[in-house]
C-alpha atoms as a PDB file:
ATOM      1  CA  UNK A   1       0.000   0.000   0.000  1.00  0.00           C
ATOM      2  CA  UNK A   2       1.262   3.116  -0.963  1.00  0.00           C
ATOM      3  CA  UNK A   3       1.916   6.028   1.803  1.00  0.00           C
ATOM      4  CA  UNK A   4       0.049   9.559   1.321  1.00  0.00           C
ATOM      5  CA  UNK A   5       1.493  13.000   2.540  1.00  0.00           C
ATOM      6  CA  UNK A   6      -0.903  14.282   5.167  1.00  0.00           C
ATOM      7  CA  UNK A   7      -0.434  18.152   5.661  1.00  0.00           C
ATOM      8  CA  UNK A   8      -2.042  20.632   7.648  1.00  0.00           C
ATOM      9  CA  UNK A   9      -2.119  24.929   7.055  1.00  0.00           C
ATOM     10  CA  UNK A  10      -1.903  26.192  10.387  1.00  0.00           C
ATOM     11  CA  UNK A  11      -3.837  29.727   9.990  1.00  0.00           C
ATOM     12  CA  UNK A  12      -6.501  30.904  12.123  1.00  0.00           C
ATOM     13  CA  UNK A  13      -9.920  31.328  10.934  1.00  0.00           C
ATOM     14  CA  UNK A  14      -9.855  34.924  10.376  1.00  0.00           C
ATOM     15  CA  UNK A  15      -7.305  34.397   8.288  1.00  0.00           C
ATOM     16  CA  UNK A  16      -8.699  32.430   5.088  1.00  0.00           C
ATOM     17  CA  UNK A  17      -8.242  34.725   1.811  1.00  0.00           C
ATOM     18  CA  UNK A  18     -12.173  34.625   1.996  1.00  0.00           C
ATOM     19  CA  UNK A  19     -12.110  36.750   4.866  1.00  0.00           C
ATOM     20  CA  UNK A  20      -9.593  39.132   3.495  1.00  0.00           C
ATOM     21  CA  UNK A  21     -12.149  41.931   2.320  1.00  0.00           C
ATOM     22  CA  UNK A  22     -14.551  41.561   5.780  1.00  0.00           C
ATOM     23  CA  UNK A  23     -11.605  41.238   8.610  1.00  0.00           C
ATOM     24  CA  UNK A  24      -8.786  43.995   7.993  1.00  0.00           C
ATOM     25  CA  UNK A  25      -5.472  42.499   8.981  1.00  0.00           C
ATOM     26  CA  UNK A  26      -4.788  45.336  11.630  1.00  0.00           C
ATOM     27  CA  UNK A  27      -8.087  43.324  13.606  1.00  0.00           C
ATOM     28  CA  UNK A  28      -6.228  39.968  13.795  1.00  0.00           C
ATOM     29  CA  UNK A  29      -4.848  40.664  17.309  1.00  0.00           C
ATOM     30  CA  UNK A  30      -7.891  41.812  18.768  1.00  0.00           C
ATOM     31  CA  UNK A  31      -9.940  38.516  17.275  1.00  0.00           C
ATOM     32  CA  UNK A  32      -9.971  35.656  19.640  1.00  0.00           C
ATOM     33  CA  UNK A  33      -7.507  33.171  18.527  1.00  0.00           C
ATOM     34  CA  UNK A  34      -8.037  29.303  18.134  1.00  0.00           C
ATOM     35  CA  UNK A  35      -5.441  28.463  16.485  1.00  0.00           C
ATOM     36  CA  UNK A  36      -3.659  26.690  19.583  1.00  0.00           C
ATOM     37  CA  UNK A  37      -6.309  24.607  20.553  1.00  0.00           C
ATOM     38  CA  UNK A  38      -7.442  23.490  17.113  1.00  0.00           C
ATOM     39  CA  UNK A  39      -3.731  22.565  16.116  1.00  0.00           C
ATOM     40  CA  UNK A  40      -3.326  20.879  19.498  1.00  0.00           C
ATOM     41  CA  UNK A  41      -6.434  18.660  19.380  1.00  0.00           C
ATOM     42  CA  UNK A  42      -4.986  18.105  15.372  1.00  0.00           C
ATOM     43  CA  UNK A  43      -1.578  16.733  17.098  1.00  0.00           C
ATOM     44  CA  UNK A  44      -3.417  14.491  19.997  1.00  0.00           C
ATOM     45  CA  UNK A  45      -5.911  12.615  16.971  1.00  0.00           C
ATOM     46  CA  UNK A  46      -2.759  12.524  15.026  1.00  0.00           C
ATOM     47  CA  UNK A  47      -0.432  10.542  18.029  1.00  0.00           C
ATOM     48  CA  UNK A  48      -3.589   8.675  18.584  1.00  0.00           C
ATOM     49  CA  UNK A  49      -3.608   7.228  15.167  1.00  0.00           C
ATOM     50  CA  UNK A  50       0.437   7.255  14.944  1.00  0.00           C
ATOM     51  CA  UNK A  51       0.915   9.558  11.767  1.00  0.00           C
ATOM     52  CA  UNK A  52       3.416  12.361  10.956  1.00  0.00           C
ATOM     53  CA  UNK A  53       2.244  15.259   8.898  1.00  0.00           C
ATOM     54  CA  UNK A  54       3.512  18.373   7.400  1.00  0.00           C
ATOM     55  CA  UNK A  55       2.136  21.591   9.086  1.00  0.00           C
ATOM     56  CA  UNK A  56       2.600  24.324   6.483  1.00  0.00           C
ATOM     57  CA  UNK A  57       2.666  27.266   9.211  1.00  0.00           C
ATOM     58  CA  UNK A  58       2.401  30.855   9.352  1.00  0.00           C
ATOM     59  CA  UNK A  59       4.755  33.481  10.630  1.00  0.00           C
ATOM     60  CA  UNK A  60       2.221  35.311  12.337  1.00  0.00           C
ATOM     61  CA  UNK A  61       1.224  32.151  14.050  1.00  0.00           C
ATOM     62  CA  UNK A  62       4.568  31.198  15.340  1.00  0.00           C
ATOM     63  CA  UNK A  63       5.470  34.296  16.358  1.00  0.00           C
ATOM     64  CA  UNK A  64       2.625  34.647  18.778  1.00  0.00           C
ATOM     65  CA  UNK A  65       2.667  30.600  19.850  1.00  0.00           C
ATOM     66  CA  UNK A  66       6.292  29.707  19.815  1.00  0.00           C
ATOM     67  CA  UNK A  67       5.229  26.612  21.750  1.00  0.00           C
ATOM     68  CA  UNK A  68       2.898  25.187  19.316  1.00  0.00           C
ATOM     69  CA  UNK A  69       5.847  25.567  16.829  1.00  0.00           C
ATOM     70  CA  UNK A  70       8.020  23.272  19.273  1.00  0.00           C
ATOM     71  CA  UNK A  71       5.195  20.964  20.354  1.00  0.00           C
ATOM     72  CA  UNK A  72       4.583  20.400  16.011  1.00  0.00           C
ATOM     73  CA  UNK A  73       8.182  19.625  16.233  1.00  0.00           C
ATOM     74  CA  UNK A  74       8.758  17.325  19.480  1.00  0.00           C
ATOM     75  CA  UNK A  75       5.754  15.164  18.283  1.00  0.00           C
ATOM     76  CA  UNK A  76       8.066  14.398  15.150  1.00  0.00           C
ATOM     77  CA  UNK A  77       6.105  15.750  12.179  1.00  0.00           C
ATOM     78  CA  UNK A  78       7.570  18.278   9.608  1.00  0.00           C
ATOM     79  CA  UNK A  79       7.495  21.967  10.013  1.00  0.00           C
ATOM     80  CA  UNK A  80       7.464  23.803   6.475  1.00  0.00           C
ATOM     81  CA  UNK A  81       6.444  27.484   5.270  1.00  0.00           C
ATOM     82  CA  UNK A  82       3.089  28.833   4.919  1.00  0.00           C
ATOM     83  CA  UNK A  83       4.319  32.458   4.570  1.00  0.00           C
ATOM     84  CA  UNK A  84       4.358  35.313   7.185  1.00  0.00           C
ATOM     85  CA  UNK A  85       0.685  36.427   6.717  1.00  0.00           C
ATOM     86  CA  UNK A  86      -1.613  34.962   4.680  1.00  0.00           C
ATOM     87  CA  UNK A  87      -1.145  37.348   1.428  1.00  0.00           C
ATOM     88  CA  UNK A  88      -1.596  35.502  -1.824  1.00  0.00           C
ATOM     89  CA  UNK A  89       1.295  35.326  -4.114  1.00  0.00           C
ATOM     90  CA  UNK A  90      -0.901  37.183  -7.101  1.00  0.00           C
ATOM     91  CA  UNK A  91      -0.859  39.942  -4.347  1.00  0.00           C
ATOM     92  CA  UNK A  92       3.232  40.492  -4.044  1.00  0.00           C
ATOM     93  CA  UNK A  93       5.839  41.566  -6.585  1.00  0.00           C
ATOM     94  CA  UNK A  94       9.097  39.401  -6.423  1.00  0.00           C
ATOM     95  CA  UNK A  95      10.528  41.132  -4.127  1.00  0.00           C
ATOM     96  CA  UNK A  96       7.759  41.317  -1.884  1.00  0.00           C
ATOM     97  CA  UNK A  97       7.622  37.707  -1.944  1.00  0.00           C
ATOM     98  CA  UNK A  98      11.195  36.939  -1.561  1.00  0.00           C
ATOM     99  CA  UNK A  99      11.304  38.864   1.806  1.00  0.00           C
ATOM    100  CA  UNK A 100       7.738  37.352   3.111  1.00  0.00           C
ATOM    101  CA  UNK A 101       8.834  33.956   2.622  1.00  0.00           C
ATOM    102  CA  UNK A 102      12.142  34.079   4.143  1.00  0.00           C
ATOM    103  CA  UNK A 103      11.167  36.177   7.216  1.00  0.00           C
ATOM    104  CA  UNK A 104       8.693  33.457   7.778  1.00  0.00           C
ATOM    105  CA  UNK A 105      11.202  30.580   7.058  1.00  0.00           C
ATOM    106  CA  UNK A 106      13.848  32.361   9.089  1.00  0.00           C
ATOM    107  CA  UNK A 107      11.389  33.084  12.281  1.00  0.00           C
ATOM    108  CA  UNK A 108      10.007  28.979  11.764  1.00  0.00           C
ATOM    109  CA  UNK A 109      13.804  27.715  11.616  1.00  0.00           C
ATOM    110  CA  UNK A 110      14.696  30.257  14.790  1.00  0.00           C
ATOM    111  CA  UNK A 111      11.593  28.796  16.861  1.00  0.00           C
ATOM    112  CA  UNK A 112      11.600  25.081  15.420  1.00  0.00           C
ATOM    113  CA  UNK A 113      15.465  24.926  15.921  1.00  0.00           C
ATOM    114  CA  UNK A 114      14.733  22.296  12.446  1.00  0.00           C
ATOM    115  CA  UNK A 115      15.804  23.380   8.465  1.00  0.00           C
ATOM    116  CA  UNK A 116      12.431  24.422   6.805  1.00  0.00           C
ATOM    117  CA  UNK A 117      12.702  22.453   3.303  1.00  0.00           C
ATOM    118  CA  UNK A 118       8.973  23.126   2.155  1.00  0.00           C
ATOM    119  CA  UNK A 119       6.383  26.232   0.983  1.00  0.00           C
ATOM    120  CA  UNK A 120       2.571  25.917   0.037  1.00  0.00           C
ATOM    121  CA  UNK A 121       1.020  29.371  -1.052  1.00  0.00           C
ATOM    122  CA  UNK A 122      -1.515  30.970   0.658  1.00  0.00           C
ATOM    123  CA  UNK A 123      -4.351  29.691  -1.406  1.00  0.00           C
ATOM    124  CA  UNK A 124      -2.336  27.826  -3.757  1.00  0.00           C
ATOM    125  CA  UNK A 125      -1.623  31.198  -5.672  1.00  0.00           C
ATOM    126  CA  UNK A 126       1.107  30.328  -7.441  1.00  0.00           C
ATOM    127  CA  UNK A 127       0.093  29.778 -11.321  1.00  0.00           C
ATOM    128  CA  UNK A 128       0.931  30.386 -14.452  1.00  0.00           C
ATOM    129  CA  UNK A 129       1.024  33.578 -14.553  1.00  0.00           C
ATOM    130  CA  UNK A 130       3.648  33.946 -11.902  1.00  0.00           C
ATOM    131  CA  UNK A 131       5.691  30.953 -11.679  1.00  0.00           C
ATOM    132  CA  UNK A 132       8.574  33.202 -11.063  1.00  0.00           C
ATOM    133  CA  UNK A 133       7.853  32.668  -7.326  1.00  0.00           C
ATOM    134  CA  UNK A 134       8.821  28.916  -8.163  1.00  0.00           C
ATOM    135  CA  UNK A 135      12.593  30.220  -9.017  1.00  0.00           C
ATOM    136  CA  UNK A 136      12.772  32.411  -5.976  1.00  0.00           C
ATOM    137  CA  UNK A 137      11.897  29.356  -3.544  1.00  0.00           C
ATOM    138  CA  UNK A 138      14.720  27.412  -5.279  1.00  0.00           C
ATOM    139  CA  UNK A 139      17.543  30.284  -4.504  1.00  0.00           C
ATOM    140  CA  UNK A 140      16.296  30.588  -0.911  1.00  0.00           C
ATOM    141  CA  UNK A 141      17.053  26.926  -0.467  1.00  0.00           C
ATOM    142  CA  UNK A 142      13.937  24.730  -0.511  1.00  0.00           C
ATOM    143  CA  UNK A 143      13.446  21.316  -1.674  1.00  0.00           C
ATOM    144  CA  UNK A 144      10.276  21.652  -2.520  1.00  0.00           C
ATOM    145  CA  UNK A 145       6.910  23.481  -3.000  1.00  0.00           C
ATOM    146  CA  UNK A 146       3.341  22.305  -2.508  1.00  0.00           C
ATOM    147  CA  UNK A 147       1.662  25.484  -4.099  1.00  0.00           C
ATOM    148  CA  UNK A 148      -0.442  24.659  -7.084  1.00  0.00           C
ATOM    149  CA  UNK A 149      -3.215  23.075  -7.546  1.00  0.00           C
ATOM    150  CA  UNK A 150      -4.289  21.605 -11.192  1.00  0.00           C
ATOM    151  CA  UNK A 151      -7.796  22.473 -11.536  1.00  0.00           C
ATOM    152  CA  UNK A 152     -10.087  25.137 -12.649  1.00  0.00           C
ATOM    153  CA  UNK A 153     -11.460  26.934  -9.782  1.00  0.00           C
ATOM    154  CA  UNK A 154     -12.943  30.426  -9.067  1.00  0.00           C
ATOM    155  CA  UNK A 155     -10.266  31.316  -6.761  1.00  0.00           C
ATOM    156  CA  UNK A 156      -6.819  29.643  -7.536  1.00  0.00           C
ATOM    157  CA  UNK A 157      -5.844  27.243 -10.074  1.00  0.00           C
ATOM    158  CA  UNK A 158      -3.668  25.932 -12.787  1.00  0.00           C
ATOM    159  CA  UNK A 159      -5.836  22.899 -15.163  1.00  0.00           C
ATOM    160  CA  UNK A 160      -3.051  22.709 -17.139  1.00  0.00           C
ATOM    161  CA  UNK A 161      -0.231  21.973 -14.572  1.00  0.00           C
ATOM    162  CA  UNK A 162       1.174  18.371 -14.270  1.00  0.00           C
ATOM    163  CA  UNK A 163      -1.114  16.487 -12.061  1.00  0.00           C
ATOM    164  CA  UNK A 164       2.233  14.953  -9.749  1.00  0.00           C
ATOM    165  CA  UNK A 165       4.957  15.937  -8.576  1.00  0.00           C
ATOM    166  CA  UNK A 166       7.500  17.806 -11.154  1.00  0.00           C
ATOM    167  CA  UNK A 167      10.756  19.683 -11.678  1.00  0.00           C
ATOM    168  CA  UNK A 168       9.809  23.068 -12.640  1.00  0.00           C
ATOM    169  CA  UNK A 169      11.807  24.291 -15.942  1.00  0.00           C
ATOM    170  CA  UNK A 170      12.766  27.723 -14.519  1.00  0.00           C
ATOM    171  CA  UNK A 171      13.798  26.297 -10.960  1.00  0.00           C
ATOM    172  CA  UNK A 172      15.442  22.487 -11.766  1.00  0.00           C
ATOM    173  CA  UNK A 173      16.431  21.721  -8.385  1.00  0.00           C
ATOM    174  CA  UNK A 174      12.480  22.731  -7.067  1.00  0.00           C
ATOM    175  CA  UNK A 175      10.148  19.592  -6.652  1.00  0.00           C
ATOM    176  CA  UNK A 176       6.390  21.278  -7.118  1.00  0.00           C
ATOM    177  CA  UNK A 177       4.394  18.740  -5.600  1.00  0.00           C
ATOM    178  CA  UNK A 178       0.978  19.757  -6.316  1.00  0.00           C
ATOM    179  CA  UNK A 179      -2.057  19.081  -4.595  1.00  0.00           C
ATOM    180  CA  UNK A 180      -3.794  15.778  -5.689  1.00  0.00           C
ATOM    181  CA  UNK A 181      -6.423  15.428  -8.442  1.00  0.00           C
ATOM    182  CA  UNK A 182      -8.408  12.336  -9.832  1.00  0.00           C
ATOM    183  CA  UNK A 183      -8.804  12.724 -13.471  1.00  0.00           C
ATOM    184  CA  UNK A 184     -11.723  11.935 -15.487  1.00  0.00           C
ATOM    185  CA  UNK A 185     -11.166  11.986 -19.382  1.00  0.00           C
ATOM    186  CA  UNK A 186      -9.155  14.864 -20.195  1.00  0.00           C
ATOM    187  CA  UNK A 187     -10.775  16.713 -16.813  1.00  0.00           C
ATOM    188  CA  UNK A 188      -9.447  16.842 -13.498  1.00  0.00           C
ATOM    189  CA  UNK A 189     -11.460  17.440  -9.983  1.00  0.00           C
ATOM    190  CA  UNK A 190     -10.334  18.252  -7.075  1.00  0.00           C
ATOM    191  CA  UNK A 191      -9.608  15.173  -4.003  1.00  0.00           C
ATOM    192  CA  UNK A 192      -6.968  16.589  -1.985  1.00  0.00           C
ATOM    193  CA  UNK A 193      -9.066  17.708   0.963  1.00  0.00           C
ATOM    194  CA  UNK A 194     -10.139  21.434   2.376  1.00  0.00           C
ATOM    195  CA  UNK A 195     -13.874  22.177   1.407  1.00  0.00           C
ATOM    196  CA  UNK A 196     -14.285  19.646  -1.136  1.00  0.00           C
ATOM    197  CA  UNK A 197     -13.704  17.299   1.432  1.00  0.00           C
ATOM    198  CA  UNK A 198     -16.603  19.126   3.859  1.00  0.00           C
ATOM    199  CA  UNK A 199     -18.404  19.276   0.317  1.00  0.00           C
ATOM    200  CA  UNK A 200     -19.419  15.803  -0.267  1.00  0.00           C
ATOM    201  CA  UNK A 201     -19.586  12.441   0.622  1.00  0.00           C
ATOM    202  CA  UNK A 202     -16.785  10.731   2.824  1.00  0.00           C
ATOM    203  CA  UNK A 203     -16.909   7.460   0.540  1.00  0.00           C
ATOM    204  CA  UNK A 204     -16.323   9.732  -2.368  1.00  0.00           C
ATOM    205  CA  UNK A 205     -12.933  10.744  -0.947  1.00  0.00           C
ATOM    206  CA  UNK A 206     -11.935   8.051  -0.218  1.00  0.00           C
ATOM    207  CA  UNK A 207     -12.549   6.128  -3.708  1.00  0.00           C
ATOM    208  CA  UNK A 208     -10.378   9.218  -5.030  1.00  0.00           C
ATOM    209  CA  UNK A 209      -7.508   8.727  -3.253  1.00  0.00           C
ATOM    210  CA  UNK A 210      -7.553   4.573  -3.339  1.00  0.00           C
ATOM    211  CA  UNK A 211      -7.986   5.681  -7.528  1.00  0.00           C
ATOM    212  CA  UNK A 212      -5.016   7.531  -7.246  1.00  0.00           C
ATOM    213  CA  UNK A 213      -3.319   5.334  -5.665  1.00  0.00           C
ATOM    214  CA  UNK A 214      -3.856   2.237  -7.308  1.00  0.00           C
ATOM    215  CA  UNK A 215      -4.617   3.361 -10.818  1.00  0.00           C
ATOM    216  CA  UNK A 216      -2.146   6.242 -10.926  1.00  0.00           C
ATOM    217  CA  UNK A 217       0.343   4.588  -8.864  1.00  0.00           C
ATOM    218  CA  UNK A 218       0.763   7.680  -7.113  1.00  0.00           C
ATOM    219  CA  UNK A 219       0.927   9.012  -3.208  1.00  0.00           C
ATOM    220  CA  UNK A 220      -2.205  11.399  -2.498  1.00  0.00           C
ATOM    221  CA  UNK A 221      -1.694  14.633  -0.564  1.00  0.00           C
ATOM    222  CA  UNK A 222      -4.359  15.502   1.947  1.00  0.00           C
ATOM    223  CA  UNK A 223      -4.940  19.144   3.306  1.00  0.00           C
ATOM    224  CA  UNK A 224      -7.019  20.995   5.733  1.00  0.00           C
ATOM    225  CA  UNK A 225      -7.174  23.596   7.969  1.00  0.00           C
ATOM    226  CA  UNK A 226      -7.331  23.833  11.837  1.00  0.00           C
ATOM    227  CA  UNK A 227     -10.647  25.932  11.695  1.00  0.00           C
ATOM    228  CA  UNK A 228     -12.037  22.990   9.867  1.00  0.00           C
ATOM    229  CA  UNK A 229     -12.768  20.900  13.045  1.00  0.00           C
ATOM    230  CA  UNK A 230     -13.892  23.862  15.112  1.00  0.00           C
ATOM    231  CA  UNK A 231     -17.235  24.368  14.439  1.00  0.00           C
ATOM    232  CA  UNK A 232     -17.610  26.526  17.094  1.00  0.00           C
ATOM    233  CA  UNK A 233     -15.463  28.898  15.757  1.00  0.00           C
ATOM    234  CA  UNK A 234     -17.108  32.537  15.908  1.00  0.00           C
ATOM    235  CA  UNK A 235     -19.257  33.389  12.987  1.00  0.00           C
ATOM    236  CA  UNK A 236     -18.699  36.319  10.821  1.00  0.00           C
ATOM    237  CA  UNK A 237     -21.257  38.298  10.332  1.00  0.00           C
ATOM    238  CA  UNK A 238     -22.459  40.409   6.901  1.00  0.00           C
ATOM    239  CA  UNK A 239     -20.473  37.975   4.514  1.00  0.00           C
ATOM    240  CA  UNK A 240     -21.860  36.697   1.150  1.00  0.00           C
ATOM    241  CA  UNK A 241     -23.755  33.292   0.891  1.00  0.00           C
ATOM    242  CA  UNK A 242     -21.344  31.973  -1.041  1.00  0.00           C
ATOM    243  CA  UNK A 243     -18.022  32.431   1.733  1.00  0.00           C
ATOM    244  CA  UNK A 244     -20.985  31.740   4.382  1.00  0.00           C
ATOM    245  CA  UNK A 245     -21.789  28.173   2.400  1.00  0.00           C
ATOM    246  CA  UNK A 246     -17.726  27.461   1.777  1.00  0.00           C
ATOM    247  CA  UNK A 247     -16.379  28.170   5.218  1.00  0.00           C
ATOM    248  CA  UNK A 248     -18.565  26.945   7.425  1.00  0.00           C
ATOM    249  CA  UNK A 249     -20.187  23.907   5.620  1.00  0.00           C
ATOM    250  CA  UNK A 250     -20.158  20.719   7.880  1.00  0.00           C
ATOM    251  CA  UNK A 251     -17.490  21.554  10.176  1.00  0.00           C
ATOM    252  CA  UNK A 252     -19.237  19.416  12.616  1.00  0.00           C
ATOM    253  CA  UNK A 253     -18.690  16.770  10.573  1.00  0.00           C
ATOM    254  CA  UNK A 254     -14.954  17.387   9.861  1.00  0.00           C
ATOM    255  CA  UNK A 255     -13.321  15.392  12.868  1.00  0.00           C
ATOM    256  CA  UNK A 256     -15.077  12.147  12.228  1.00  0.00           C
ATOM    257  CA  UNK A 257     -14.216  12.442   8.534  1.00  0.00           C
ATOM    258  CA  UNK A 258     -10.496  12.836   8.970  1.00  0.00           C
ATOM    259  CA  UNK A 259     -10.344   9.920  11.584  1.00  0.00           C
ATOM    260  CA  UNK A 260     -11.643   7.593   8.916  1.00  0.00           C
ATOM    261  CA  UNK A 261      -8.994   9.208   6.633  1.00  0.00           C
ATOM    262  CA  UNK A 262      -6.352   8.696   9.381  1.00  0.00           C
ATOM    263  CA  UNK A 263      -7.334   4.890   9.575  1.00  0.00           C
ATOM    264  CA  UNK A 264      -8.346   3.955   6.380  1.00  0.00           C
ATOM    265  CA  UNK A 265      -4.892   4.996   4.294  1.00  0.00           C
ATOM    266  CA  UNK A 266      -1.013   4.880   5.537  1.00  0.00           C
ATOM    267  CA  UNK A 267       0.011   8.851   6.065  1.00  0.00           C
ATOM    268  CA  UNK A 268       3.283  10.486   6.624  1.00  0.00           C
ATOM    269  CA  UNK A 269       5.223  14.005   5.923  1.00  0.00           C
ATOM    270  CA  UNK A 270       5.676  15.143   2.875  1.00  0.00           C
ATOM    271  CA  UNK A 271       9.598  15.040   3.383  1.00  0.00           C
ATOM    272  CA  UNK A 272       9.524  11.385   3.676  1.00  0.00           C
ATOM    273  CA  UNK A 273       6.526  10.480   0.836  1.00  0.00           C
ATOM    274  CA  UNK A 274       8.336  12.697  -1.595  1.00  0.00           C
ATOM    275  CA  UNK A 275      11.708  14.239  -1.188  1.00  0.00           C
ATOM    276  CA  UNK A 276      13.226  10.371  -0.715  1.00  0.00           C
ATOM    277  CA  UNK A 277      11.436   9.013  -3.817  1.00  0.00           C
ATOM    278  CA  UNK A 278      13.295  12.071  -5.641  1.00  0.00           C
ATOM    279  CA  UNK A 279      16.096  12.582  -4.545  1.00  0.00           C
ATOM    280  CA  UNK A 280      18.102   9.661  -3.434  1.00  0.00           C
END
C-alpha cells in the first residue's frame, strides 16, 4: 500500500483569503484566537492514530505561539512554510515575496530549531502567470513546493499543470508537488481535501484517493485547515452566501471524517513520501 502526505495549514480562521475583504489584517490581534487549541487537538488525533504530517505554518502564528511551533516539532512531524501572513502570491511583486517567505522561514527555523525544506502558497496562488515565485523558492534553499493546484477553480488554479509531482523548468532543483487530483477523461477534480472534502460524501474521498493510488500509482496529498474541526469557531457576520456556504459547511462533521482518513490509508510528511522518492 502506498503512503500519502498528510499536511495541515496552520492559519486561524480569520485568516482564510475569503475573509480578506470583511476582517482587515490590523483586527487579527484583537480577534480571539483558536489556532492553539485546534492545532493541538490536530496533534493528539494525530499521536492517537500514529501519523506524521507536514504543518505548512504561518509566521504570524509562530510568532505569537512559539510553543505550538516546538510541540509540532517534538511530536516528530515536519514543520514547512506557509508564509508570514496569509497574502496571496498574485498579491506580491518578487521582491515582496522573496522577503515574506524568508522572514517566515527564518522566524520557523529560529523557533523550530529544524531546516524548513517546504512552501505551500496561501491559497495555492502560485500559477501560471507567476511561476517566477517557483525560481525564488529554489535560490532561498527549498526542496520543494506544494503550491499549485491543477484544476479550474474560481479562486486559484492551474488545469493545465502536471497532475504529480514535477521539476519546474525555470527552478530544476524545485520539486512542485501539487495538490492531488483524480482525473476523469481529459478533466481533473479536485480530491486533496479542504472544502471539497466538507463538500461531499466521505466514501467519495476516499474512492479518489484509493484511484489515485492504485490506478495512478501515485501518493495522495491531503490538506485541511485547523478551523475545519472547530465548528464553534465565531461566525462572521455580513459575509456573502457563497463564503458563508464554503467556510462553514459541515465543520461538525470534519473530525469524524479525517479519523476515517487517518485509519483507512497509511500517512506520513511530505519530506519522507516525496523528497526520498526524488532525490536519493
Amino acid at each position: 500500500m502506498l503512503t500519502n502526505a498528510m499536511t495541515v495549514d496552520v492559519e486561524d480562521y480569520f485568516q482564510v483569503s475569503a475573509f480578506e475583504r470583511y476582517i482587515p489584517r490590523g483586527d487579527w490581534d484583537r480577534l480571539p484566537g483558536r489556532v492553539e487549541q485546534n492545532t493541538d487537538r490536530i496533534l493528539a488525533l494525530f499521536a492517537e492514530r500514529n501519523v506524521k504530517a507536514t504543518f505548512f505554518t504561518l509566521g504570524w502564528v509562530a510568532e505569537r505561539y512559539p510553543d505550538l511551533v516546538r510541540r509540532i516539532v517534538s511530536g516528530g512531524h515536519e514543520l514547512a512554510c506557509h508564509g508570514y501572513s496569509h497574502v496571496r502570491v498574485t498579491e506580491q511583486t518578487p521582491q515582496q515575496f522573496r522577503e515574506d517567505v524568508k522572514r517566515s522561514r527564518d522566524l520557523l527555523e529560529d523557533i523550530g530549531g529544524v531546516r524548513i525544506k517546504g512552501y505551500r502558497a496561501a491559497s495555492y496562488s502560485i500559477g501560471a502567470a507567476n511561476l517566477w515565485a517557483l525560481q525564488v523558492l529554489e535560490e532561498l534553499g527549498f526542496a520543494y513546493s506544494s503550491s499549485i493546484y491543477p484544476v479550474k477553480h474560481d479562486l486559484y488554479g492551474m488545469p493545465e499543470a502536471a497532475r504529480f509531482a514535477f521539476h519546474p523548468e525555470n527552478a530544476p532543483a524545485l520539486l512542485e508537488i501539487p495538490i492531488t487530483t483524480v482525473a476523469f477523461g481529459e478533466k481533473t477534480f479536485p480530491c486533496g481535501g479542504g472544502g471539497f472534502f466538507r463538500l461531499f460524501p466521505y466514501s467519495l474521498s476516499r474512492w479518489a484517493i484509493h484511484h489515485v493510488n492504485h490506478r495512478d500509482n501515485q501518493s495522495s496529498i491531503f490538506y485541511f485547515h485547523p478551523w475545519e474541526i472547530d465548528p464553534g469557531q465565531p461566525v462572521q457576520p455580513g459575509i456573502d452566501w457563497k463564503t458563508r456556504f464554503r467556510h462553514y459547511l459541515n465543520l461538525s462533521r470534519m473530525e469524524s471524517r479525517l479519523d476515517s482518513l487517518l485509519r483507512d490509508f497509511h500517512w506520513d510528511t511530505m519530506e519522507n513520501v516525496f523528497l526520498s522518492r526524488h532525490y536519493n
